[in-house]
C-alpha atoms as a PDB file:
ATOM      1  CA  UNK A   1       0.000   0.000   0.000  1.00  0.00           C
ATOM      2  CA  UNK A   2       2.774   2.272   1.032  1.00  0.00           C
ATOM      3  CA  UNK A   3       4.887   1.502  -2.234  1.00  0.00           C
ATOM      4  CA  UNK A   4       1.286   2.184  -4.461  1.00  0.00           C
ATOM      5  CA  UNK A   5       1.066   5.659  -2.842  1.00  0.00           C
ATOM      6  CA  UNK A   6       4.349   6.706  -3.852  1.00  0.00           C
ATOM      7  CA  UNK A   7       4.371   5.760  -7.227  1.00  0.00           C
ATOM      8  CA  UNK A   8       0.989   7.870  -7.335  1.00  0.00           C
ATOM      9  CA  UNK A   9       2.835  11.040  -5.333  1.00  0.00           C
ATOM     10  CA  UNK A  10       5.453  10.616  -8.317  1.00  0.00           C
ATOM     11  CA  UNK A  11       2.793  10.873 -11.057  1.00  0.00           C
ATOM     12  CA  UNK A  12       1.651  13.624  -9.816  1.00  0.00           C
ATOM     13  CA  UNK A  13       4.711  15.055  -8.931  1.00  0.00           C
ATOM     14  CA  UNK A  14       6.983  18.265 -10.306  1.00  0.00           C
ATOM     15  CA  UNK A  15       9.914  18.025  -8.983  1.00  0.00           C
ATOM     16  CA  UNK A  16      12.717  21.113  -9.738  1.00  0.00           C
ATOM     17  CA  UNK A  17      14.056  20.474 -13.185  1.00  0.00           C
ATOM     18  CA  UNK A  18      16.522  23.147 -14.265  1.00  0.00           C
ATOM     19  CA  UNK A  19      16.405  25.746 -11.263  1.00  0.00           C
ATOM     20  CA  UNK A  20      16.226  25.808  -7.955  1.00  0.00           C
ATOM     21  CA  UNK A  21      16.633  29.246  -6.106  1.00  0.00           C
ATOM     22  CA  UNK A  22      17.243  28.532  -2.283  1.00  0.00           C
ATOM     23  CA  UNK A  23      18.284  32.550  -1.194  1.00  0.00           C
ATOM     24  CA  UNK A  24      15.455  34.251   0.488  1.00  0.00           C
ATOM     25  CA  UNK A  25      14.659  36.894  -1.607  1.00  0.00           C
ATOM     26  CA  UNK A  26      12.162  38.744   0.433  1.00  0.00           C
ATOM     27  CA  UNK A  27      14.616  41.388   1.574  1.00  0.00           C
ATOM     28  CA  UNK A  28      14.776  42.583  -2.240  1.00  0.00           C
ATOM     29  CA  UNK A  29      10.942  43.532  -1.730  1.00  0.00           C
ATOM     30  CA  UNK A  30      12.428  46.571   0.305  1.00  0.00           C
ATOM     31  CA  UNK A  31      14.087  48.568  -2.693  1.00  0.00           C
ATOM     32  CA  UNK A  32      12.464  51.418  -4.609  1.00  0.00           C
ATOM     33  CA  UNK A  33      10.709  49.583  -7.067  1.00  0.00           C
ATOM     34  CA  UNK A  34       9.279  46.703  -6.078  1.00  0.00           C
ATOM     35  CA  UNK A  35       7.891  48.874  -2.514  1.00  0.00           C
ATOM     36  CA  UNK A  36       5.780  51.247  -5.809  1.00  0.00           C
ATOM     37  CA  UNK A  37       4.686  47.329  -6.803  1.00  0.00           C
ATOM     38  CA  UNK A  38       3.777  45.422  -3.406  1.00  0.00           C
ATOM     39  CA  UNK A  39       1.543  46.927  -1.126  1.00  0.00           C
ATOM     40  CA  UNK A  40       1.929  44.435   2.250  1.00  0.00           C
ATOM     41  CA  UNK A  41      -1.358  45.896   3.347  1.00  0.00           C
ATOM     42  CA  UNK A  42      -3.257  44.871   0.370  1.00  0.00           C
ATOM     43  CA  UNK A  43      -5.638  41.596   1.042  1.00  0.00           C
ATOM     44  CA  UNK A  44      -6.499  40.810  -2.662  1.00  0.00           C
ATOM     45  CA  UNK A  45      -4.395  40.045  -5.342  1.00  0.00           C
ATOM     46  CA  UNK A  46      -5.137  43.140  -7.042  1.00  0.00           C
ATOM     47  CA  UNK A  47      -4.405  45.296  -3.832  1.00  0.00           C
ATOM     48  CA  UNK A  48      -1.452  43.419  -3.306  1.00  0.00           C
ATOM     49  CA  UNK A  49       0.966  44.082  -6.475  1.00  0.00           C
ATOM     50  CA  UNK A  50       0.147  47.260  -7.833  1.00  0.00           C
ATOM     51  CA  UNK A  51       1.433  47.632 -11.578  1.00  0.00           C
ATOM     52  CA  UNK A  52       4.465  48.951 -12.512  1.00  0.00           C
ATOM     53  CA  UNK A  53       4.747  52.741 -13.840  1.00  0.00           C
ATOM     54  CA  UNK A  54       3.395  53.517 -17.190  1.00  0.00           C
ATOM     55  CA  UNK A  55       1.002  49.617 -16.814  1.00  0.00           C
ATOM     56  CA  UNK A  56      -2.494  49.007 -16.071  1.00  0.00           C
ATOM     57  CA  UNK A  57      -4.528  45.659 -15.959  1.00  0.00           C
ATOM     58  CA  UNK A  58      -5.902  44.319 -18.564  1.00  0.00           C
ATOM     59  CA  UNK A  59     -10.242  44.990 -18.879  1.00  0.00           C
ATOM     60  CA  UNK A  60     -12.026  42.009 -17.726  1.00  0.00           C
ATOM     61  CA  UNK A  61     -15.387  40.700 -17.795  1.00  0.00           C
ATOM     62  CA  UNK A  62     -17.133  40.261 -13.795  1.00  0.00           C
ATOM     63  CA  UNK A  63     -18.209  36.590 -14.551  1.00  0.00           C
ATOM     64  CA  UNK A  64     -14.704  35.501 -16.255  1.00  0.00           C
ATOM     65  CA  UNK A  65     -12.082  33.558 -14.659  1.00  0.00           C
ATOM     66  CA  UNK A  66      -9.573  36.008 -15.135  1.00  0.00           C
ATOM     67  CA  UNK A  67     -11.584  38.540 -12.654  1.00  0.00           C
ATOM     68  CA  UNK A  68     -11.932  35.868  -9.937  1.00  0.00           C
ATOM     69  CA  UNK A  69      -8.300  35.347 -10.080  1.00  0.00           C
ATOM     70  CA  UNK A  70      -7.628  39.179  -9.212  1.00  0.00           C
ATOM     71  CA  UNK A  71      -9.922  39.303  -6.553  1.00  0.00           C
ATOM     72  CA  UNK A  72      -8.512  36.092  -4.576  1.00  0.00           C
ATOM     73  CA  UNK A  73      -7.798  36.828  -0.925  1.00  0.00           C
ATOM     74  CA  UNK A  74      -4.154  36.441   0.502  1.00  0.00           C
ATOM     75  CA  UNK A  75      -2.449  35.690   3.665  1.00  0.00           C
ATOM     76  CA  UNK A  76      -0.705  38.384   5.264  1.00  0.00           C
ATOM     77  CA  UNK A  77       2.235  39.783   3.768  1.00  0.00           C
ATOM     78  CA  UNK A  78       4.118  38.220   6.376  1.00  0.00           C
ATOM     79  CA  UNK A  79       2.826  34.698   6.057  1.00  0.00           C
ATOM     80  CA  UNK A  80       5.107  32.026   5.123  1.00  0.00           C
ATOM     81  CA  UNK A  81       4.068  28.961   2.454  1.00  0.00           C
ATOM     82  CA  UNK A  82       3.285  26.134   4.384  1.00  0.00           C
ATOM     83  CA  UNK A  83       3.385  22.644   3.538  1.00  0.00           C
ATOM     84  CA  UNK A  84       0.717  20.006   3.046  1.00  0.00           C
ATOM     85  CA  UNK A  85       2.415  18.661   7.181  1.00  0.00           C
ATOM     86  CA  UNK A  86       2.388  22.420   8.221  1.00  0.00           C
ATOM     87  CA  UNK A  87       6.195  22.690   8.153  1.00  0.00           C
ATOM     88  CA  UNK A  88       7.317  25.541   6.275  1.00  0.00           C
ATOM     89  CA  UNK A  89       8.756  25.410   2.615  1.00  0.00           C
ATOM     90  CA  UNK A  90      12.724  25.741   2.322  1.00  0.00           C
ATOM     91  CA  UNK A  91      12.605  28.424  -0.811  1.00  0.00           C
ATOM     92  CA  UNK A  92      10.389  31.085   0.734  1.00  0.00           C
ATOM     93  CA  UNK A  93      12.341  33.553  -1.597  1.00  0.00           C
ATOM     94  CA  UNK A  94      10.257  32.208  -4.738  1.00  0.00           C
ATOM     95  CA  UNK A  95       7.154  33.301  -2.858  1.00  0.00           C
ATOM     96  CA  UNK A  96       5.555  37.458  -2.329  1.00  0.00           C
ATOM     97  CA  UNK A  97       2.536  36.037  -1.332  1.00  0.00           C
ATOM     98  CA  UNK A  98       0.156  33.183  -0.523  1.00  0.00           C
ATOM     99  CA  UNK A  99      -3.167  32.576  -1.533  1.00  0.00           C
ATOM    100  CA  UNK A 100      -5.662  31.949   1.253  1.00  0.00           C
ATOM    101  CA  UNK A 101      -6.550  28.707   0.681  1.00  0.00           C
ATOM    102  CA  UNK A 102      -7.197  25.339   2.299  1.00  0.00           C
ATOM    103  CA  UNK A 103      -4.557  22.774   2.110  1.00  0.00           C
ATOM    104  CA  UNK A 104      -5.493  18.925   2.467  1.00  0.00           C
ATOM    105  CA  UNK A 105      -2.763  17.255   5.296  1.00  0.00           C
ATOM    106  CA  UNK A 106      -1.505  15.285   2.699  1.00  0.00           C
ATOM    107  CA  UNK A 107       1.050  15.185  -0.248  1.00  0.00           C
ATOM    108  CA  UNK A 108      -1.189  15.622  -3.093  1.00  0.00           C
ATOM    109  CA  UNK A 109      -1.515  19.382  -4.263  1.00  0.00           C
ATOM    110  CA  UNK A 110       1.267  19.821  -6.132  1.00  0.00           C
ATOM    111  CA  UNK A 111       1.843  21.982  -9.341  1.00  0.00           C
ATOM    112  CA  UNK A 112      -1.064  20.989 -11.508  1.00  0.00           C
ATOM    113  CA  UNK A 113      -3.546  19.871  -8.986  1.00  0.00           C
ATOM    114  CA  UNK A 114      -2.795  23.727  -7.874  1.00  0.00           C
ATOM    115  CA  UNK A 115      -3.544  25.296 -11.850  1.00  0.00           C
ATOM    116  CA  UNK A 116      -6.930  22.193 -11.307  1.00  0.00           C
ATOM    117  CA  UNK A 117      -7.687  23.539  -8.341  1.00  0.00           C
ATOM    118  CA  UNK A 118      -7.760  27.415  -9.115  1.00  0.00           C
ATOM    119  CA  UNK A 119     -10.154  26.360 -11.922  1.00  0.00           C
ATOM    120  CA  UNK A 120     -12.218  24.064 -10.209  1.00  0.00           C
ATOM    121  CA  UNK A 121     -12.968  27.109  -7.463  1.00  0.00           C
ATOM    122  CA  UNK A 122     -13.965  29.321 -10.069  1.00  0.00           C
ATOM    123  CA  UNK A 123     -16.233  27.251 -11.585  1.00  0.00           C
ATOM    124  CA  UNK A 124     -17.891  26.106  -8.297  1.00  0.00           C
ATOM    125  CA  UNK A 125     -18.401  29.619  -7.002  1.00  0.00           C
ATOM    126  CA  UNK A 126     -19.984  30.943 -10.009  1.00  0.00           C
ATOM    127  CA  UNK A 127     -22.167  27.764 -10.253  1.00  0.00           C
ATOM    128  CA  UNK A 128     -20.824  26.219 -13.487  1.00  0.00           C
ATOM    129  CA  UNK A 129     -20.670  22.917 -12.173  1.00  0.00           C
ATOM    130  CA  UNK A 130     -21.163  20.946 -15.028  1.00  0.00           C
ATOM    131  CA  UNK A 131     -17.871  22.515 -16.801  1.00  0.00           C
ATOM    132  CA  UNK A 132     -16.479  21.014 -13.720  1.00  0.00           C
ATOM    133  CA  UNK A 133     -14.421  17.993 -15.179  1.00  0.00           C
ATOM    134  CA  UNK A 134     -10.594  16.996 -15.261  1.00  0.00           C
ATOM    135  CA  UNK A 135      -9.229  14.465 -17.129  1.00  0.00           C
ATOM    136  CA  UNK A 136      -7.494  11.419 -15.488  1.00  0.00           C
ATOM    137  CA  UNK A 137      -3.711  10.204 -16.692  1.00  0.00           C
ATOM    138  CA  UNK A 138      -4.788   6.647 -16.483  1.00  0.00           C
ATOM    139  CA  UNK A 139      -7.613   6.758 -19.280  1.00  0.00           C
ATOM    140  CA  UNK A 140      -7.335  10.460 -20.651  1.00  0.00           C
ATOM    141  CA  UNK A 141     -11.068  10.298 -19.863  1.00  0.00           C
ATOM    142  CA  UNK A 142     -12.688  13.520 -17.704  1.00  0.00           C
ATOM    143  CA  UNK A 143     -14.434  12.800 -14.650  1.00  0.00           C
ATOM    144  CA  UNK A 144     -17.129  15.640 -13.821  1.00  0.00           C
ATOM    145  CA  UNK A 145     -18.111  17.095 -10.492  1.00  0.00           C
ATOM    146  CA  UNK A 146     -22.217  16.519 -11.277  1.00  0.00           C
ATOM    147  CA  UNK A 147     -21.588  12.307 -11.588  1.00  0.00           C
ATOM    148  CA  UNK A 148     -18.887  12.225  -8.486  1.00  0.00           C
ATOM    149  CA  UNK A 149     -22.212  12.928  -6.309  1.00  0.00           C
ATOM    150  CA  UNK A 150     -25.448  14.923  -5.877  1.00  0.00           C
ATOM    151  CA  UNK A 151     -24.569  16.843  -3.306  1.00  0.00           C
ATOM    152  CA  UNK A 152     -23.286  20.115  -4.512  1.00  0.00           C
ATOM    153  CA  UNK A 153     -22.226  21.662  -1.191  1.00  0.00           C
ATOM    154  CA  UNK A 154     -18.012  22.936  -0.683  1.00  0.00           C
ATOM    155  CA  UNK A 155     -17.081  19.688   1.233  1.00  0.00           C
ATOM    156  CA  UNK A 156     -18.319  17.161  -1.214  1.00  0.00           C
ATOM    157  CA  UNK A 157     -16.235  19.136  -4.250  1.00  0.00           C
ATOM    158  CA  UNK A 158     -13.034  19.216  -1.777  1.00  0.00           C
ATOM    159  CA  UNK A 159     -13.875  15.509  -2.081  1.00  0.00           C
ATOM    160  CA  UNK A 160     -13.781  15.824  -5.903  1.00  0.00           C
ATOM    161  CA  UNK A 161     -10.696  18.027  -6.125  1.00  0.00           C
ATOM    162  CA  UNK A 162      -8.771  15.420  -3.923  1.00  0.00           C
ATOM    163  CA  UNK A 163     -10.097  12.558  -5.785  1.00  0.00           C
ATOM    164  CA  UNK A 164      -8.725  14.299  -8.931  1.00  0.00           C
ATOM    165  CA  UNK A 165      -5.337  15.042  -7.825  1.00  0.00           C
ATOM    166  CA  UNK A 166      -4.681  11.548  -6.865  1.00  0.00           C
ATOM    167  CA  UNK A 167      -5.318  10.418 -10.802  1.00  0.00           C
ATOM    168  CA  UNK A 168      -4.321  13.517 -12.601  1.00  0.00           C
ATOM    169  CA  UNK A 169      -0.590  15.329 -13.183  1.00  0.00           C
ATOM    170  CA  UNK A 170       0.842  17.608 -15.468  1.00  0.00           C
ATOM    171  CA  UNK A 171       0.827  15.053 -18.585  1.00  0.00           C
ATOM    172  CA  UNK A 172      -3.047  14.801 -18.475  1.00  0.00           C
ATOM    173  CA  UNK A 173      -3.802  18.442 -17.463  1.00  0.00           C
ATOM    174  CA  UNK A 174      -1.541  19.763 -20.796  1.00  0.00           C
ATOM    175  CA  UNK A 175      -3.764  17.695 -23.506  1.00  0.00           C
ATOM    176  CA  UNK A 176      -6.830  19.240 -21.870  1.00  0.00           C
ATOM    177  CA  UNK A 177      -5.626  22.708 -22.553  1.00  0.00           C
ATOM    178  CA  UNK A 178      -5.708  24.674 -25.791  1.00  0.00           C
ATOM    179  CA  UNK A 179      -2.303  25.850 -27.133  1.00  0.00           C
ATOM    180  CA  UNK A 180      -1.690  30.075 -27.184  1.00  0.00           C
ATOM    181  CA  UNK A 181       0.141  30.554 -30.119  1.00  0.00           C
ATOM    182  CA  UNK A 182       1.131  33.688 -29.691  1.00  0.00           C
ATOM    183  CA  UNK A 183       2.551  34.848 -25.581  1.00  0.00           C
ATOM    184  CA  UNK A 184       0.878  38.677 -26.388  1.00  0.00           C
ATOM    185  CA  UNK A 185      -2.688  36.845 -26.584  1.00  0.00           C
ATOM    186  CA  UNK A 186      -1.752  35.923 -22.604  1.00  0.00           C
ATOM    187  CA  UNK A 187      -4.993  36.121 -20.365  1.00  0.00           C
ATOM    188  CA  UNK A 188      -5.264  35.574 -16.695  1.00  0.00           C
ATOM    189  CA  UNK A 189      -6.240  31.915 -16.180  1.00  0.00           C
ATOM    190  CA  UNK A 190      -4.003  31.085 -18.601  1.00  0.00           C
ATOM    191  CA  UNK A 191      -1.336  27.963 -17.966  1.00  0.00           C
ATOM    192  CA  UNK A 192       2.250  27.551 -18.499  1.00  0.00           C
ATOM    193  CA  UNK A 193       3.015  23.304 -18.789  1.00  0.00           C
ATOM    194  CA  UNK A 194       5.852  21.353 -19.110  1.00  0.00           C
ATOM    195  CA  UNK A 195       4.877  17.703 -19.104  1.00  0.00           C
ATOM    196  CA  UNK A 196       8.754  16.228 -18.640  1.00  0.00           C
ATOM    197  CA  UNK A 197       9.664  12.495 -17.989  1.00  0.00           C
ATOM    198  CA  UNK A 198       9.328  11.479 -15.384  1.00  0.00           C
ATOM    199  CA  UNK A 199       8.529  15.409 -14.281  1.00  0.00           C
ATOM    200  CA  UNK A 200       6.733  18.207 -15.524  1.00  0.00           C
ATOM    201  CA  UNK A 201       5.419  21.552 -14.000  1.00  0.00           C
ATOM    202  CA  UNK A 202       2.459  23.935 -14.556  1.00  0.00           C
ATOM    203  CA  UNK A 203       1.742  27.833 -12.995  1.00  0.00           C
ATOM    204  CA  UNK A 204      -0.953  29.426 -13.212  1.00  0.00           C
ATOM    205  CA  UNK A 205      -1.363  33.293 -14.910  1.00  0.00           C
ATOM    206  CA  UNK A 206      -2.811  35.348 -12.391  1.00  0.00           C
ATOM    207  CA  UNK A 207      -3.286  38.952 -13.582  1.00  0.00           C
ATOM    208  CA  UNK A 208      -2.486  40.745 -17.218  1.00  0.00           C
ATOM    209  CA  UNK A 209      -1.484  44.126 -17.226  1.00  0.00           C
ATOM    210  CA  UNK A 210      -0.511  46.335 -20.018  1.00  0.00           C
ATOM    211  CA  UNK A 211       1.467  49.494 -21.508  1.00  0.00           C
ATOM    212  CA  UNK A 212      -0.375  52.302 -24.303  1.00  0.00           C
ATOM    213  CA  UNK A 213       2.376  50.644 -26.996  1.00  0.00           C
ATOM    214  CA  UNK A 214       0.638  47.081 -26.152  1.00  0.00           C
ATOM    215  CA  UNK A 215       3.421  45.143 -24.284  1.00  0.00           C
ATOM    216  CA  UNK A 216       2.060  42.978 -21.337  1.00  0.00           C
ATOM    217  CA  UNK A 217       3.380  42.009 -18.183  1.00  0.00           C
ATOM    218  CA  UNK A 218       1.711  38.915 -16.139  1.00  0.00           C
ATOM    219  CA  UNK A 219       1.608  37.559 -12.688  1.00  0.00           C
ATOM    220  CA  UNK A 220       2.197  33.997 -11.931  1.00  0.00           C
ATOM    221  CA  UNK A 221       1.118  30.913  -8.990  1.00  0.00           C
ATOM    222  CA  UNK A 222       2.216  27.788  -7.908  1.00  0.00           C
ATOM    223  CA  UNK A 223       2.136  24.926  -5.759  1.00  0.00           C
ATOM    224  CA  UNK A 224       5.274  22.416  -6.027  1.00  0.00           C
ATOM    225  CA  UNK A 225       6.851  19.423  -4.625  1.00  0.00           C
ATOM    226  CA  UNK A 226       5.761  18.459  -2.005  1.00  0.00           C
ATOM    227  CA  UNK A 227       2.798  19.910  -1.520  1.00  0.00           C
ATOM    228  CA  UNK A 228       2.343  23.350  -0.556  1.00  0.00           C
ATOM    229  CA  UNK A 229      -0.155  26.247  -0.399  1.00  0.00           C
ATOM    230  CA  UNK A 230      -0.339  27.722  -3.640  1.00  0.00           C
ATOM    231  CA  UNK A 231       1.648  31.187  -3.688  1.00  0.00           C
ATOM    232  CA  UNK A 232       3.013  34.113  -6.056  1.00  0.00           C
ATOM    233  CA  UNK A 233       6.117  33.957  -7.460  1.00  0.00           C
ATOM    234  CA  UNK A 234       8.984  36.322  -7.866  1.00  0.00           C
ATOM    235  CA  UNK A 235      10.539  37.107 -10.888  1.00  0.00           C
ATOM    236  CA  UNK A 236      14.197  35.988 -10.848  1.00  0.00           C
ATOM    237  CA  UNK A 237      15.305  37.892 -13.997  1.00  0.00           C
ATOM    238  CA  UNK A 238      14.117  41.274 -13.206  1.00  0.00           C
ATOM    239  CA  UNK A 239      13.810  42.808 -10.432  1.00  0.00           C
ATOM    240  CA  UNK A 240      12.884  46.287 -11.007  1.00  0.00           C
ATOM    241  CA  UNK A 241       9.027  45.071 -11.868  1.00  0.00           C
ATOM    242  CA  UNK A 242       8.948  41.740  -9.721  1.00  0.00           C
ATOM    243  CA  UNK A 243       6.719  40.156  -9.540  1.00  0.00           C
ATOM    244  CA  UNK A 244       5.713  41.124 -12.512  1.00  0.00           C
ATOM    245  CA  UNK A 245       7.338  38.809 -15.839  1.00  0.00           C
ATOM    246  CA  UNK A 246       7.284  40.731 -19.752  1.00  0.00           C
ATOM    247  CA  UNK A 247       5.127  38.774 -22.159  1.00  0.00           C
ATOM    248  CA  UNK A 248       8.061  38.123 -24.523  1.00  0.00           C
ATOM    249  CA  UNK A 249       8.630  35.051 -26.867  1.00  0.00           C
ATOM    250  CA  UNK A 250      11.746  32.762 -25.626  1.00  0.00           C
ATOM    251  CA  UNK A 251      12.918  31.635 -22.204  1.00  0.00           C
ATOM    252  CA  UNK A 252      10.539  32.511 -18.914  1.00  0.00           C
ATOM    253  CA  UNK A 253      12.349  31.857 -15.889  1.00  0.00           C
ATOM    254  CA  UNK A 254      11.077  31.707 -12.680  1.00  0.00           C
ATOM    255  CA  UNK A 255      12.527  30.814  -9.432  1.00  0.00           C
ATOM    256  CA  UNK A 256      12.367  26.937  -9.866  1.00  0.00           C
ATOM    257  CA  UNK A 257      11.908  25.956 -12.566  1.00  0.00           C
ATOM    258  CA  UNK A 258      12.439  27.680 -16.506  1.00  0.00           C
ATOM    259  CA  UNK A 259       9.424  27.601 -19.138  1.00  0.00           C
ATOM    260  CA  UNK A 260       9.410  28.437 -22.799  1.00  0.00           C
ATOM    261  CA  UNK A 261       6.821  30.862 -24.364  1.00  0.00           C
ATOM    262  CA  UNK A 262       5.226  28.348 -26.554  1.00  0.00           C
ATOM    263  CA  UNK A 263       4.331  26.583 -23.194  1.00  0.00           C
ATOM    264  CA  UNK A 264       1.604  28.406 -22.656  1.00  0.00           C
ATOM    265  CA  UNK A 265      -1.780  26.907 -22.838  1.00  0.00           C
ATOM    266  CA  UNK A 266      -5.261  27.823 -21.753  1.00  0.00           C
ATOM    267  CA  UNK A 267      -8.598  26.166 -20.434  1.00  0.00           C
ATOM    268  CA  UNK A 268     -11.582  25.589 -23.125  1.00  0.00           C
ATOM    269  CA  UNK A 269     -14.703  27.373 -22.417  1.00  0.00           C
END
């Protein structure tokens, strides 16, 4: 029983693959810049990171994903990611903030159950529970939230989410989604995937902002390996608008792990 369990943690597992950033970076929050970007006092995501200078967020419909996103609640500014076991997680420099979420005690929401997750909540609040459906690695099959039970209360689809992340990864998750050809088409909601062998990793677009000459900037989430509440990340690369990353074609590198921008991918409506 114990060996079947950890074959399924290392399905659907995302282990670091090309970087791995283990300096606390939170004192870098303190310059200039990023102190016009992060506002510790904010308690949505919007209220949180400000955009930078000359930026504003992109217009979005009240109903769409991309507006739930913006309007999820965060921990303190001062919170630290915890664990699935409550410990906290070695790189808290990747992290600027922490989405207030539940966390099941147990090693199962990892990257893509995280990107599942986010989606899953936004269609349950807004009461599109028959778009509710993840495909399972095993079969490449869907299993929807209406034929798990009929019970539609919060505790029965934290049954369903759980039951999904034990049978779906990264791999499965990536041929559900529909391939952005182009990164300047980005959208909050939108996924960056890497389904690697025997790893892969997914994070989640959070928030689209953009300049009067039409160059965007994005914010991104994740949960890793283990488990772990899902959180912001900082960008590595530049910090003069973290945690803000360009929308620019070629490398995206964040602070564990490095994505191309022809990974990006998006949910069908």
């Amino acid at each position: 029983m114990k060996i079947a369990f950890s074959l399924l943690l290392i399905i659907s597992g995302c282990q670091a693959q090309k970087l791995e950033v283990q300096n606390d970076r939170r004192d870098q929050l303190n310059d200039s810049s990023s102190m016009m970007i992060m506002n510790p006092n904010g308690n949505i995501l919007s209220e949180r990171f400000l955009c930078p200078e000359n930026y504003e967020r992109i217009e979005l419909d009240s109903s769409s994903f991309g507006h739930f996103l913006r309007h999820l609640s965060l921990h303190p500014s001062d919170h630290k990611v915890l664990l699935y076991n409550g410990r906290q997680k070695a790189n808290q420099g990747a992290s600027c903030g922490v989405i207030q979420q539940d966390i099941d005690p147990v090693d199962l929401q990892q990257c893509a159950d995280a990107v599942i997750r986010l989606r899953g909540e936004y269609l349950f609040e807004t009461e599109q529970f028959e778009k509710i459906h993840f495909n399972f690695l095993s079969d490449g099959k869907p299993r929807y939230f209406i034929e798990y039970s009929q019970d539609r209360s919060y505790k029965t689809f934290r049954k369903y989410m759980k039951y999904v992340f034990s049978y779906a990864n990264t791999a499965s998750l990536k041929k559900e989604l529909i391939p952005i050809q182009n990164i300047k088409d980005i959208q909050p909601g939108d996924v960056f995937i890497q389904s690697g062998n025997p790893y892969g990793h997914a994070v989640t677009v959070m928030d689209v902002a953009i300049d009067n000459s039409g160059n965007k900037l994005f914010l991104l989430s994740q949960s890793y390996m283990p488990a772990q509440e899902t959180h912001i990340l900082t960008n590595p690369t530049d910090q003069d608008i973290s945690p803000w990353y360009r929308a620019n074609e070629g490398m995206i590198r964040t602070p564990e792990w490095t994505f191309e921008s022809s990974d990006l991918r998006r949910f069908k409506d």
